[in-house]
C-alpha atoms as a PDB file:
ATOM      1  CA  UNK A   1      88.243-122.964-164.608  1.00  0.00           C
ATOM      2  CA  UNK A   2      87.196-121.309-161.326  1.00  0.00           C
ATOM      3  CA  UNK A   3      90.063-119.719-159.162  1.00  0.00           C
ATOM      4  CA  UNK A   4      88.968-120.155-155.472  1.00  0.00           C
ATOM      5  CA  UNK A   5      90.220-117.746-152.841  1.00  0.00           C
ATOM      6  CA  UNK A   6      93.186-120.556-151.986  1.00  0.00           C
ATOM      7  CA  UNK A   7      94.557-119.492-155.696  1.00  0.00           C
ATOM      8  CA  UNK A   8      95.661-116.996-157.658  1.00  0.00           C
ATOM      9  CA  UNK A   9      96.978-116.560-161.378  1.00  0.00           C
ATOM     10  CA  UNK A  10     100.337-115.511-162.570  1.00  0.00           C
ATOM     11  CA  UNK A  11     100.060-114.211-166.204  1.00  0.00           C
ATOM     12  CA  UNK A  12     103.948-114.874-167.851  1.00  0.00           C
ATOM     13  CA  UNK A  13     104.876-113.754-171.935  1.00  0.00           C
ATOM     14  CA  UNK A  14     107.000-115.337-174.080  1.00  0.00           C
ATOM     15  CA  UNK A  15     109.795-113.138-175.395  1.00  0.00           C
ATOM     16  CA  UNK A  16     109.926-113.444-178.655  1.00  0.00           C
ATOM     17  CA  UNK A  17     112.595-116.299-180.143  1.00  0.00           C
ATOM     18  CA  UNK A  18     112.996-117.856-177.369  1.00  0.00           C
ATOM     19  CA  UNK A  19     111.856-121.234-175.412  1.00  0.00           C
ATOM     20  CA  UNK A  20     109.829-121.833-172.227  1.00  0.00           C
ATOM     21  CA  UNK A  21     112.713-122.975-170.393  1.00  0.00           C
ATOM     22  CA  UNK A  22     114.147-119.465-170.946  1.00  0.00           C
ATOM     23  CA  UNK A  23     111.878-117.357-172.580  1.00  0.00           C
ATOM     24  CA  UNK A  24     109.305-116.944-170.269  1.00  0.00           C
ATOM     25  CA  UNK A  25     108.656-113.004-168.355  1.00  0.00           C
ATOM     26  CA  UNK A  26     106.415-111.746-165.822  1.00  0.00           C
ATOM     27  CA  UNK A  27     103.257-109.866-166.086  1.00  0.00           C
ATOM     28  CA  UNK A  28     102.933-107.843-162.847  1.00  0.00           C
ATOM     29  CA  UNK A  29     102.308-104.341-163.567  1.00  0.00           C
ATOM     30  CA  UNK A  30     101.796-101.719-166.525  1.00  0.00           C
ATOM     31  CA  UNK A  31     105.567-101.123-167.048  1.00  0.00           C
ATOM     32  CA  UNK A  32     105.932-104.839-167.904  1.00  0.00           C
ATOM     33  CA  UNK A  33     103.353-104.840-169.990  1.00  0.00           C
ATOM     34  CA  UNK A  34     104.747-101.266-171.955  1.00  0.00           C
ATOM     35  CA  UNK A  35     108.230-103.823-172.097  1.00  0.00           C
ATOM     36  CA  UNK A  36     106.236-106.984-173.334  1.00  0.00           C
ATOM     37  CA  UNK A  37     104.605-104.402-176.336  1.00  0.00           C
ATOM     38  CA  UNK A  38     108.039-102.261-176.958  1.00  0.00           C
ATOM     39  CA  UNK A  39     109.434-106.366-177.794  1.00  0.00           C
ATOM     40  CA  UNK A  40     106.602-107.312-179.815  1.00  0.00           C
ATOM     41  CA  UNK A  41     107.642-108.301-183.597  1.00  0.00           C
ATOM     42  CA  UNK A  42     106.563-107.613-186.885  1.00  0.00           C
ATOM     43  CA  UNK A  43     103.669-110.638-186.692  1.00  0.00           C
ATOM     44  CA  UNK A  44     102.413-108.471-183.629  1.00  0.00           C
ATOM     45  CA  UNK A  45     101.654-111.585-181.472  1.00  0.00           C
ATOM     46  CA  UNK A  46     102.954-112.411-178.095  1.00  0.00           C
ATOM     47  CA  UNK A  47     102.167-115.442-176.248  1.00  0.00           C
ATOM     48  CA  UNK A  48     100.603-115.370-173.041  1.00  0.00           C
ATOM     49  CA  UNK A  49     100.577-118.165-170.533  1.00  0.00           C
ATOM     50  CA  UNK A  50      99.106-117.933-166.855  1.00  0.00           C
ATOM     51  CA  UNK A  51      99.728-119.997-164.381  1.00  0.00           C
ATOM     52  CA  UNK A  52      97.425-120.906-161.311  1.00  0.00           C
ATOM     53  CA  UNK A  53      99.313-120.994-158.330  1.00  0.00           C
ATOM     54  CA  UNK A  54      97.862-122.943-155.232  1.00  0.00           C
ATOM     55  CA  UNK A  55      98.418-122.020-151.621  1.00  0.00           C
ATOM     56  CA  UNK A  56      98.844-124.676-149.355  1.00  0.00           C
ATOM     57  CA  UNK A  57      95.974-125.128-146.811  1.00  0.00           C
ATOM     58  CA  UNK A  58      96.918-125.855-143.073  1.00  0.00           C
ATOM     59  CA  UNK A  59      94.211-128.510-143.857  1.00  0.00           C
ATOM     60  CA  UNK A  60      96.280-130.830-146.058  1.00  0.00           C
ATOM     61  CA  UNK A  61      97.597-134.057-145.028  1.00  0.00           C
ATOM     62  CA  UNK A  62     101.423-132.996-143.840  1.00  0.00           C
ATOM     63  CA  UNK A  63     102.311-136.771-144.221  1.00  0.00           C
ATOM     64  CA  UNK A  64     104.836-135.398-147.168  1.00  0.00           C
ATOM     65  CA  UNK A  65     106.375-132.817-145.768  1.00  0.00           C
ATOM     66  CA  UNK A  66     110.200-131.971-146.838  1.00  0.00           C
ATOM     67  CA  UNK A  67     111.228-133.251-143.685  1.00  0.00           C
ATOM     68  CA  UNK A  68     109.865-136.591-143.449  1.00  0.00           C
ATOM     69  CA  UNK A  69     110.629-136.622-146.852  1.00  0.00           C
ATOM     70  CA  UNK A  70     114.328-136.235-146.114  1.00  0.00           C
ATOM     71  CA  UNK A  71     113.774-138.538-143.610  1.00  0.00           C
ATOM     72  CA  UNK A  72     112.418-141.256-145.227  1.00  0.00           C
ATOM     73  CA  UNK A  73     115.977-140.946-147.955  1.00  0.00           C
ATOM     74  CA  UNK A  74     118.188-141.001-145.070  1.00  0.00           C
ATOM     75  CA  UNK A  75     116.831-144.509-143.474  1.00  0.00           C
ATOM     76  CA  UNK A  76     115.541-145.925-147.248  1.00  0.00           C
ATOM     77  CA  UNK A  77     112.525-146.897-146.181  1.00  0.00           C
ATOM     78  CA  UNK A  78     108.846-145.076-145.450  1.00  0.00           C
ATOM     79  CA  UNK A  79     107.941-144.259-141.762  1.00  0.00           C
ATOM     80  CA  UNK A  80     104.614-145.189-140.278  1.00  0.00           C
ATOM     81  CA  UNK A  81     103.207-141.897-139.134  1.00  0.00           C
ATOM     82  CA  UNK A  82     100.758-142.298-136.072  1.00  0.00           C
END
């Protein structure tokens, strides 16, 4: 995978024991790294999951937005956008 300049990656560990849903810690700088090794278990494996993050481009459609989201909910039905 190529990460453009409209992306970046988030690197996240998994404390060890727990799940994804509430498990997961960030990876921003050396002193969560030192905590991520200080928590490391006997096996001596940590997983590691990144995530690419996407920035929104003034160039995409803005047919979806949150507000004519909300607005379509409030009248049940989908407006026609010119």
């Amino acid at each position: 995978m190529i990460i453009t300049d409209k992306e970046s990656v988030s690197l996240h560990w998994l404390f060890p024991g727990k799940h994804l849903v509430d498990g997961l810690r960030p990876l921003n700088d050396d002193k969560e790294c030192s905590n991520m090794l200080e928590c490391i278990t006997d096996d001596g494996v940590v997983d590691v999951y990144a995530e690419v993050v996407h920035e929104n481009s003034e160039e995409e459609d803005e047919s979806d937005s949150e507000y004519q989201l909300g607005k379509e909910e409030e009248s049940g039905q989908k407006e026609m956008i010119p």
